[in-house]
PDB file of N, CA and C in Angstrom:
ATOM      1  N   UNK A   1     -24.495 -13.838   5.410  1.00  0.00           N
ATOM      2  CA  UNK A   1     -23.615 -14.335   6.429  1.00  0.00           C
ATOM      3  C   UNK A   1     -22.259 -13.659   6.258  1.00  0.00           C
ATOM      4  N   UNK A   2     -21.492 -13.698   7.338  1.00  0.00           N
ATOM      5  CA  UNK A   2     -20.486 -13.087   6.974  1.00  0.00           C
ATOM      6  C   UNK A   2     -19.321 -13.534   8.096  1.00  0.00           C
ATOM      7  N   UNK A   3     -18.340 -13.453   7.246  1.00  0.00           N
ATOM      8  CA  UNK A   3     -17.102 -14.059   7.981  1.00  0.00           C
ATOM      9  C   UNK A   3     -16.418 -13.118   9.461  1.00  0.00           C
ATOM     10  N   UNK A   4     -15.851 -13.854   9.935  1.00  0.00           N
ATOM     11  CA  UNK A   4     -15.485 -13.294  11.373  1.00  0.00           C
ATOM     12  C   UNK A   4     -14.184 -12.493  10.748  1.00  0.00           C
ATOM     13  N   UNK A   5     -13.847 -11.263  11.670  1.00  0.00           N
ATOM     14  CA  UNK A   5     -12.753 -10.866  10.900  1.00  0.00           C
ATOM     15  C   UNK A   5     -11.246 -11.436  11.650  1.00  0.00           C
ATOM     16  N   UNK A   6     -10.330 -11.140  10.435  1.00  0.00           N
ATOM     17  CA  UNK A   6      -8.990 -11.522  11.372  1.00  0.00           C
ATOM     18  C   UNK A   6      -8.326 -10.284  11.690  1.00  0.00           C
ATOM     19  N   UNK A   7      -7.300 -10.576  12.582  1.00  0.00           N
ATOM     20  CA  UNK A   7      -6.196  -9.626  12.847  1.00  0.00           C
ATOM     21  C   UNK A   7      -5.082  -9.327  12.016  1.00  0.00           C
ATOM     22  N   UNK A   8      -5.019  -8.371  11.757  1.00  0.00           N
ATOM     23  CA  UNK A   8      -3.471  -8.129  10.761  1.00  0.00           C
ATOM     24  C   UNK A   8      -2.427  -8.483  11.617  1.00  0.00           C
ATOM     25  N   UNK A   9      -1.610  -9.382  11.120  1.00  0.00           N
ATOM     26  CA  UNK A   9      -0.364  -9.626  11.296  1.00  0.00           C
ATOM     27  C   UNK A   9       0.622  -8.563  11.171  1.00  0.00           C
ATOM     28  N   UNK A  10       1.676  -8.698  12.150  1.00  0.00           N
ATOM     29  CA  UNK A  10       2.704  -7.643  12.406  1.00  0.00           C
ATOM     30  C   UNK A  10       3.550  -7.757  10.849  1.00  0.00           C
ATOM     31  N   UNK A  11       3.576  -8.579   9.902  1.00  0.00           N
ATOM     32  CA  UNK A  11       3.764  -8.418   8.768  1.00  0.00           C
ATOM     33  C   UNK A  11       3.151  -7.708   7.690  1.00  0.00           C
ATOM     34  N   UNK A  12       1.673  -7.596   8.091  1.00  0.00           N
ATOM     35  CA  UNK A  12       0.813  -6.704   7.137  1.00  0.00           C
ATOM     36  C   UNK A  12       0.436  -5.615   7.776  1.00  0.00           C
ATOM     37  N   UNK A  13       1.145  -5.013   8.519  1.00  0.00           N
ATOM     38  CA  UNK A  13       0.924  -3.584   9.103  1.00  0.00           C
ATOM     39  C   UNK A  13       2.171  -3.159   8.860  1.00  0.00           C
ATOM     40  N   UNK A  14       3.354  -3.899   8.473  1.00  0.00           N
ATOM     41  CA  UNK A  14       4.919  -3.192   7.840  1.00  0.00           C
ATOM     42  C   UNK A  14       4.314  -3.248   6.304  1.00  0.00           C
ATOM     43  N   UNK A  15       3.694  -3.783   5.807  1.00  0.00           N
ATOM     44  CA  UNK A  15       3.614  -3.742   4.433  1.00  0.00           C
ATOM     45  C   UNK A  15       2.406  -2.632   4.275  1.00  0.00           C
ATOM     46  N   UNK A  16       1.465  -2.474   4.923  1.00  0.00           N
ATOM     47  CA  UNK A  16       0.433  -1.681   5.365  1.00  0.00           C
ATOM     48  C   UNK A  16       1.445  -0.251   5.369  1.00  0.00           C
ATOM     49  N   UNK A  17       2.144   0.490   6.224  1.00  0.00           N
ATOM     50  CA  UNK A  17       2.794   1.239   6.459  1.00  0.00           C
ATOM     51  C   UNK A  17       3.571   1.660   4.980  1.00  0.00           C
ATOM     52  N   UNK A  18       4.124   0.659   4.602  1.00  0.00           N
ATOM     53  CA  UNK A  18       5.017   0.872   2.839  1.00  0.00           C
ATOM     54  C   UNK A  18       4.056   1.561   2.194  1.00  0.00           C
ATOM     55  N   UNK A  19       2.644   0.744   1.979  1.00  0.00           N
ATOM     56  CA  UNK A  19       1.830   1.401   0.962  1.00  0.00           C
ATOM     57  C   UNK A  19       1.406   2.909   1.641  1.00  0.00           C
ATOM     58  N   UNK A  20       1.161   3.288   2.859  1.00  0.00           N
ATOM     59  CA  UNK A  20       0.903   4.576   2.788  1.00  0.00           C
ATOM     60  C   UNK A  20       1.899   5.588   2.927  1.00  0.00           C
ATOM     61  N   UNK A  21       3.576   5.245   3.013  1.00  0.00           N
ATOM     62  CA  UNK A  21       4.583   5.995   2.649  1.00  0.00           C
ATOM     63  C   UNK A  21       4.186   5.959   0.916  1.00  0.00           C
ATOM     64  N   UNK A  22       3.964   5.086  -0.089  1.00  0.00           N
ATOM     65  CA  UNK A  22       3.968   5.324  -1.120  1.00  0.00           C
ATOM     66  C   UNK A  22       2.683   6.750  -1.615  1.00  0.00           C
ATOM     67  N   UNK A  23       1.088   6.302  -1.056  1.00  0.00           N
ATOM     68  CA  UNK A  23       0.586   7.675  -1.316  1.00  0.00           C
ATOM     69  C   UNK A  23       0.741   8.362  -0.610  1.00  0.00           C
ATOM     70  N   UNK A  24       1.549   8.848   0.422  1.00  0.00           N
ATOM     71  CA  UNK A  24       2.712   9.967   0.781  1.00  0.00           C
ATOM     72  C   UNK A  24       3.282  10.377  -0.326  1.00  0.00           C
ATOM     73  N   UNK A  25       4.111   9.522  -0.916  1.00  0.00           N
ATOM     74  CA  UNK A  25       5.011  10.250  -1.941  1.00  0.00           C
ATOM     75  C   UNK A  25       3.981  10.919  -3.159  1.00  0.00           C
ATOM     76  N   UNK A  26       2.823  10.292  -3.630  1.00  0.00           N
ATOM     77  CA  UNK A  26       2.047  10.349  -4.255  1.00  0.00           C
ATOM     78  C   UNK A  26       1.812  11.980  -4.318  1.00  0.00           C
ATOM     79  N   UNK A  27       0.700  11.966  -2.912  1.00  0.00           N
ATOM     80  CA  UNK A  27       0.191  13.695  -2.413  1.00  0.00           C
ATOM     81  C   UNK A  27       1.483  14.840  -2.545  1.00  0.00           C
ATOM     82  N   UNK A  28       2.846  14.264  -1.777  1.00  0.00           N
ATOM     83  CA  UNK A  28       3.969  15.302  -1.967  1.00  0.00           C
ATOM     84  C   UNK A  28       3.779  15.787  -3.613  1.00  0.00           C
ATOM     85  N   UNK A  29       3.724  15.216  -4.595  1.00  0.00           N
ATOM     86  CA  UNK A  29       3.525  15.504  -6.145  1.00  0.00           C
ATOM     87  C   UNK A  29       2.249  15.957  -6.328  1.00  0.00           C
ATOM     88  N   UNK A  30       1.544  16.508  -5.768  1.00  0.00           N
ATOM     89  CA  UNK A  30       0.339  16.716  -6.105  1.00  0.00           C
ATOM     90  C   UNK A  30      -0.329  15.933  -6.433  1.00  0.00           C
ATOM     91  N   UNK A  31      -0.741  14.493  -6.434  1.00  0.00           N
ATOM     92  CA  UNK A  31      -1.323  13.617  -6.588  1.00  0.00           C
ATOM     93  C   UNK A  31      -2.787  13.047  -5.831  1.00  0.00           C
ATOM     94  N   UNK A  32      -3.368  12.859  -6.281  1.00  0.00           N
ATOM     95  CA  UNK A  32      -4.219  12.008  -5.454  1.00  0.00           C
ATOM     96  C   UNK A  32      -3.635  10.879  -4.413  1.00  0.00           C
ATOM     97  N   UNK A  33      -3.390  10.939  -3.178  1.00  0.00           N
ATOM     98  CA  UNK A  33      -2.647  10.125  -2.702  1.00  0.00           C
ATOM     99  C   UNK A  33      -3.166   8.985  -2.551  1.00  0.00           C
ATOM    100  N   UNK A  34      -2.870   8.525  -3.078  1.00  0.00           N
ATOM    101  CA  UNK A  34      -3.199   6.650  -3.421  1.00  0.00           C
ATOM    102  C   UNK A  34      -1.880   5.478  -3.695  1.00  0.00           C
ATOM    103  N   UNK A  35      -1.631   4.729  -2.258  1.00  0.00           N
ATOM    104  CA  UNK A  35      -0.390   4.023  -2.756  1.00  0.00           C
ATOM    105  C   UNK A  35      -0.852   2.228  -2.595  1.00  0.00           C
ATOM    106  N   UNK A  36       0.414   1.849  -3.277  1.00  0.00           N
ATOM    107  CA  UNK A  36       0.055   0.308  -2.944  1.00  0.00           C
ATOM    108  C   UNK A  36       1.311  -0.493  -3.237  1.00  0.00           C
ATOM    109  N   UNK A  37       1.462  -1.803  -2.410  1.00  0.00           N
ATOM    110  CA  UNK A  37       2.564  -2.526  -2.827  1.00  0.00           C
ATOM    111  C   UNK A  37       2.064  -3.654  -2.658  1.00  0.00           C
ATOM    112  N   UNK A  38       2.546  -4.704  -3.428  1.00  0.00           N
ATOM    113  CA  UNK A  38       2.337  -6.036  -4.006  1.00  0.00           C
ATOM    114  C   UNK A  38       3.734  -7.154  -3.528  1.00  0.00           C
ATOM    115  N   UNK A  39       3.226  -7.808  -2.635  1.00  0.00           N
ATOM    116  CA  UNK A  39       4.243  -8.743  -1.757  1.00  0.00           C
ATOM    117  C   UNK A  39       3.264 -10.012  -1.849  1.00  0.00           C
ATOM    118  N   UNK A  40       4.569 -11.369  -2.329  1.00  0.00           N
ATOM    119  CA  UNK A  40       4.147 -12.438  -2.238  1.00  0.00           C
ATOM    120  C   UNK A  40       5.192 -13.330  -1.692  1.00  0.00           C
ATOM    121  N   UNK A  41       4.530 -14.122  -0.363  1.00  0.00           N
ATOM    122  CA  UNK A  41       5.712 -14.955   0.162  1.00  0.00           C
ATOM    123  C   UNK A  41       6.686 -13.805   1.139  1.00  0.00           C
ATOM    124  N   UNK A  42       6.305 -12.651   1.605  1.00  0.00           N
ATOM    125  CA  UNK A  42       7.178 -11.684   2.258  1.00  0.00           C
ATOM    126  C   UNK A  42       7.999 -11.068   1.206  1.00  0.00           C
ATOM    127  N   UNK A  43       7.892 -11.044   0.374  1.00  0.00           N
ATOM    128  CA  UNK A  43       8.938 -10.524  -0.760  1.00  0.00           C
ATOM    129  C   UNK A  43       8.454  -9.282  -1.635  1.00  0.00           C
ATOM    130  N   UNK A  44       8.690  -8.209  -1.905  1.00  0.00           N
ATOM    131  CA  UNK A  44       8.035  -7.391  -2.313  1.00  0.00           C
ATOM    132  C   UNK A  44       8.690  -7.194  -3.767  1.00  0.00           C
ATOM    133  N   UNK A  45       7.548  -7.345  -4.300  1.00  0.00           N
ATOM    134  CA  UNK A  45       7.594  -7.350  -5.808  1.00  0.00           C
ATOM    135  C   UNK A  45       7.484  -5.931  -6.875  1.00  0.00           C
ATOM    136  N   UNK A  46       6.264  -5.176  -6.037  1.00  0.00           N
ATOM    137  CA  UNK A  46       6.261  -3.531  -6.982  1.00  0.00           C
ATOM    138  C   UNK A  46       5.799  -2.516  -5.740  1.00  0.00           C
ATOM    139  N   UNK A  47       6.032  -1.642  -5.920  1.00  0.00           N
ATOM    140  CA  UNK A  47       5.207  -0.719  -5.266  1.00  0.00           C
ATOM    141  C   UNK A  47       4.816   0.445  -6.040  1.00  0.00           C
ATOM    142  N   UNK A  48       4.495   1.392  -6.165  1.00  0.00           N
ATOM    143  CA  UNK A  48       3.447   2.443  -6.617  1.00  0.00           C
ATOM    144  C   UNK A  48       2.667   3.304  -5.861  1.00  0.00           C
ATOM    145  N   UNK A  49       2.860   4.843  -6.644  1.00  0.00           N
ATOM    146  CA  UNK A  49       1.455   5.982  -6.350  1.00  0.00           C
ATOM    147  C   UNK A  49       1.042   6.238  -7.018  1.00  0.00           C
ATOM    148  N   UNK A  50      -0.063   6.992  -6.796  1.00  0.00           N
ATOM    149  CA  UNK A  50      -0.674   7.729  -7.882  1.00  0.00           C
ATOM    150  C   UNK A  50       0.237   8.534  -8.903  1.00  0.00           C
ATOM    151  N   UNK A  51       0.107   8.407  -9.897  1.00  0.00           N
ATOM    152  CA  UNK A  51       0.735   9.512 -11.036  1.00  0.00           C
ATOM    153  C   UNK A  51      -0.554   9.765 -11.905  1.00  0.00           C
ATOM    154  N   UNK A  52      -0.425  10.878 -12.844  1.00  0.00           N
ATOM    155  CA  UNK A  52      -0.797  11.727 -13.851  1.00  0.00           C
ATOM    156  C   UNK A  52      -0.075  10.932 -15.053  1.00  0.00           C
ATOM    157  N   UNK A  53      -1.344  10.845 -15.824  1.00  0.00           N
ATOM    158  CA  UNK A  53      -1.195   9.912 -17.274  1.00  0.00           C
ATOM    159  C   UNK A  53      -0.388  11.322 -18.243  1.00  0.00           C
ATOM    160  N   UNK A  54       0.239  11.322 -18.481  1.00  0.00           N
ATOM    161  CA  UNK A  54       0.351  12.502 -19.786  1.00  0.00           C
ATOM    162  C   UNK A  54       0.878  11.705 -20.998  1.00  0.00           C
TER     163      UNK A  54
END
């Protein structure tokens, strides 16, 4: 069974948008572009790209 889907809120398509400016910045570095940000309550707590462990 499976759940009906919802609509993203005009709040999670600005936060949606953040994370793929972040793997933007990611790929600009040669990176695997992979981004993400972590918001709770509208408040944004971290964001992040991909980096290289050295």
């Amino acid at each position: 069974m499976t759940s009906p889907a919802v609509a993203p809120s005009p709040l999670d398509l600005t936060w949606m948008a953040r994370a793929l400016e972040m793997a933007q910045a990611g790929g600009l570095r040669n990176e695997v572009p992979g981004g993400a940000v972590l918001v709770r309550d509208g408040t944004l707590l971290a964001e992040a790209h991909n980096a290289t462990v050295t």
